[in-house]
C-alpha atoms as a PDB file:
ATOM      1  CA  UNK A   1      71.361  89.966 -17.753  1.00  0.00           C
ATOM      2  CA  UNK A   2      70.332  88.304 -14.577  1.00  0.00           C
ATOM      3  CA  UNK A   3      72.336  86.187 -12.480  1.00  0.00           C
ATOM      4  CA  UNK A   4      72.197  82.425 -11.104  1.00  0.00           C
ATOM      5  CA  UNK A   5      72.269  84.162  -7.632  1.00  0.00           C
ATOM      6  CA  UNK A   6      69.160  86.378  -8.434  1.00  0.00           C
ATOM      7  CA  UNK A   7      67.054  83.336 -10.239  1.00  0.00           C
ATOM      8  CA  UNK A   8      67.788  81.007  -7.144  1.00  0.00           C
ATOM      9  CA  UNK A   9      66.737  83.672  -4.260  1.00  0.00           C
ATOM     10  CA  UNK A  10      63.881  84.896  -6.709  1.00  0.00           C
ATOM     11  CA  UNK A  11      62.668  81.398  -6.376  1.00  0.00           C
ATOM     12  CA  UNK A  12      63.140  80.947  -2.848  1.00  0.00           C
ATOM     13  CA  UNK A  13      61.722  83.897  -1.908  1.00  0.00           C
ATOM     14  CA  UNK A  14      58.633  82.865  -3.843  1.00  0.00           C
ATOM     15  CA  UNK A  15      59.019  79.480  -1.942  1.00  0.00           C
ATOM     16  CA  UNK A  16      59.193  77.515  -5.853  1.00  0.00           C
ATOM     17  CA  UNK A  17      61.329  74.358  -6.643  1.00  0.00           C
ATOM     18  CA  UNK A  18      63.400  74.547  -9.563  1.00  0.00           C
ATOM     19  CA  UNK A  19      60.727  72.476 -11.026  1.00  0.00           C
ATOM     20  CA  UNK A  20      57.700  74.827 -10.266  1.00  0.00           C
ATOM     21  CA  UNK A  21      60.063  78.095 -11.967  1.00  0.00           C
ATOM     22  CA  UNK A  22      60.698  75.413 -14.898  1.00  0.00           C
ATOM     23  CA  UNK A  23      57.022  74.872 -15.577  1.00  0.00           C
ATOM     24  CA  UNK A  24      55.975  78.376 -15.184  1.00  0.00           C
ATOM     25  CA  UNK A  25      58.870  80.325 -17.405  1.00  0.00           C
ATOM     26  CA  UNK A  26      58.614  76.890 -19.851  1.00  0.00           C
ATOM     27  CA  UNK A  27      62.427  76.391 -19.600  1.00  0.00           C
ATOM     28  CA  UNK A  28      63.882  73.050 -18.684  1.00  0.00           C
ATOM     29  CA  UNK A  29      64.708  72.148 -14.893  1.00  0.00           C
ATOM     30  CA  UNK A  30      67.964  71.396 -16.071  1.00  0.00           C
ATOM     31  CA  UNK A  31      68.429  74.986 -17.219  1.00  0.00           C
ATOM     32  CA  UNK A  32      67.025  76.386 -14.112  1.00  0.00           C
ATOM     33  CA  UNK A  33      69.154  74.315 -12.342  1.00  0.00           C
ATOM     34  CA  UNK A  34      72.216  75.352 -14.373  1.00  0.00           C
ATOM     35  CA  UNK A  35      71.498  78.615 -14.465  1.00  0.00           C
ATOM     36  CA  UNK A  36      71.305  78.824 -10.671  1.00  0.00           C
ATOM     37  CA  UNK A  37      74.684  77.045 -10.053  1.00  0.00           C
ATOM     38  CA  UNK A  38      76.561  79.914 -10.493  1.00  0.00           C
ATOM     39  CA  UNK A  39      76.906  83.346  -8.823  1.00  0.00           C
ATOM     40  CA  UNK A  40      77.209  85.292 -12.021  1.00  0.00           C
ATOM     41  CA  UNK A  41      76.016  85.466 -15.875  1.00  0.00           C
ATOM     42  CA  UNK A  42      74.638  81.536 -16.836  1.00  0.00           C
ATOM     43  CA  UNK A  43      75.375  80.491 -19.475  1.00  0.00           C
ATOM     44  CA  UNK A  44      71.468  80.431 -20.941  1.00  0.00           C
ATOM     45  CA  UNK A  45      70.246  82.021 -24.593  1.00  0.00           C
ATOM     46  CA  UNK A  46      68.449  85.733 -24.151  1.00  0.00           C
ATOM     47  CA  UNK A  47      65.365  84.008 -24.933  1.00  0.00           C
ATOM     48  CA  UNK A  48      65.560  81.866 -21.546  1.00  0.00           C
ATOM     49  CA  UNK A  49      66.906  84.521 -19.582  1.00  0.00           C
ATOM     50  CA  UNK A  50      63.646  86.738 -21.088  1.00  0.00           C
ATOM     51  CA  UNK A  51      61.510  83.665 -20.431  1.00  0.00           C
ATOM     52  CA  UNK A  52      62.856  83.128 -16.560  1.00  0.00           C
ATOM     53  CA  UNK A  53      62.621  86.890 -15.940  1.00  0.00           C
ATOM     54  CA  UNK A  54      58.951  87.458 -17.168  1.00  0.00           C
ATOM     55  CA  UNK A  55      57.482  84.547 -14.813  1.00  0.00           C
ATOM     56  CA  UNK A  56      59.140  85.656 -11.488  1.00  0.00           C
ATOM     57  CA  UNK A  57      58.181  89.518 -12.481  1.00  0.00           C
ATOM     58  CA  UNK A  58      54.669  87.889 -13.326  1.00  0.00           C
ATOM     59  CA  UNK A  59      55.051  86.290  -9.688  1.00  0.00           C
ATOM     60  CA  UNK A  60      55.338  89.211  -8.299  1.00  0.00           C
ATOM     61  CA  UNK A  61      59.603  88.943  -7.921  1.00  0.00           C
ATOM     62  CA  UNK A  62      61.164  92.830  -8.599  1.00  0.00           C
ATOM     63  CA  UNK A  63      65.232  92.543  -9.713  1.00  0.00           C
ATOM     64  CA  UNK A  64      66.969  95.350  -8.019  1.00  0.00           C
ATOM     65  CA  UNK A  65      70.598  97.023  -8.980  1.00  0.00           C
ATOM     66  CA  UNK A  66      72.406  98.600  -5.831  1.00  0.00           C
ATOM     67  CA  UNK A  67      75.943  97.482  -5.314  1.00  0.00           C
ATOM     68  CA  UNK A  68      75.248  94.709  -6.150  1.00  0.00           C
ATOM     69  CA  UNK A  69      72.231  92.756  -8.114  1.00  0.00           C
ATOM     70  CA  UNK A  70      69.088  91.501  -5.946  1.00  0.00           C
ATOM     71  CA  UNK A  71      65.884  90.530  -5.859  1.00  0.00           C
ATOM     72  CA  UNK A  72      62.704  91.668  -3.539  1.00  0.00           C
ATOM     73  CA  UNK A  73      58.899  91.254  -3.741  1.00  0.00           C
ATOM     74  CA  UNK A  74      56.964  94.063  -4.921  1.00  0.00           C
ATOM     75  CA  UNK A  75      54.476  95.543  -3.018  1.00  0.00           C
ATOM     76  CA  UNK A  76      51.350  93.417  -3.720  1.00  0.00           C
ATOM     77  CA  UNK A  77      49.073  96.663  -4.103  1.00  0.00           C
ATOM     78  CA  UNK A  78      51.479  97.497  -6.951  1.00  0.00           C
ATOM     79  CA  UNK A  79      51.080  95.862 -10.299  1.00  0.00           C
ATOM     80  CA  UNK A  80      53.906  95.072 -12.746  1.00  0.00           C
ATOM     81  CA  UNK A  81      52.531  97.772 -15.249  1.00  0.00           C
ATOM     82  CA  UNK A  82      52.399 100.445 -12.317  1.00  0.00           C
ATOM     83  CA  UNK A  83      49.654 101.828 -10.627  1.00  0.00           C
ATOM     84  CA  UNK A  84      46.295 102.063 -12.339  1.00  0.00           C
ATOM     85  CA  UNK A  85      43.876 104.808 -12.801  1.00  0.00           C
END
């Protein structure tokens, strides 16, 4: 599961609005926006969560797991599938 805190600084870092994350994932702004308003789990179905996750990784957003749960932007010579032959 992601967190509010990783979907809000995956879109920042990305430079989207809640409504630009909403349109690509398909999810209601008001989800996005719930989502984001807390630190922890949201309270959003798997299929949103799977649905938010896929279009930041499509955008190019990699979740990381230290000490504690983050997000970064992957190399753009890399693609989400790993490198290519």
């Amino acid at each position: 599961m992601i967190t509010g805190a990783q979907i809000k600084a995956a879109r920042e870092l990305l430079g989207w609005t809640p409504w630009k994350l909403a349109r690509s994932s398909r999810v209601p702004s008001a989800v996005i926006r719930r989502a984001e308003s807390v630190d922890g789990e949201p309270t959003i179905t798997v299929y949103q969560e799977a649905l938010i996750r896929n279009a930041l990784l499509d955008a190019g957003v990699e979740f990381t797991k230290a000490d504690e749960p983050g997000v970064k932007l992957r190399n753009s010579t890399k693609s989400r599938k790993g490198p290519q032959a």
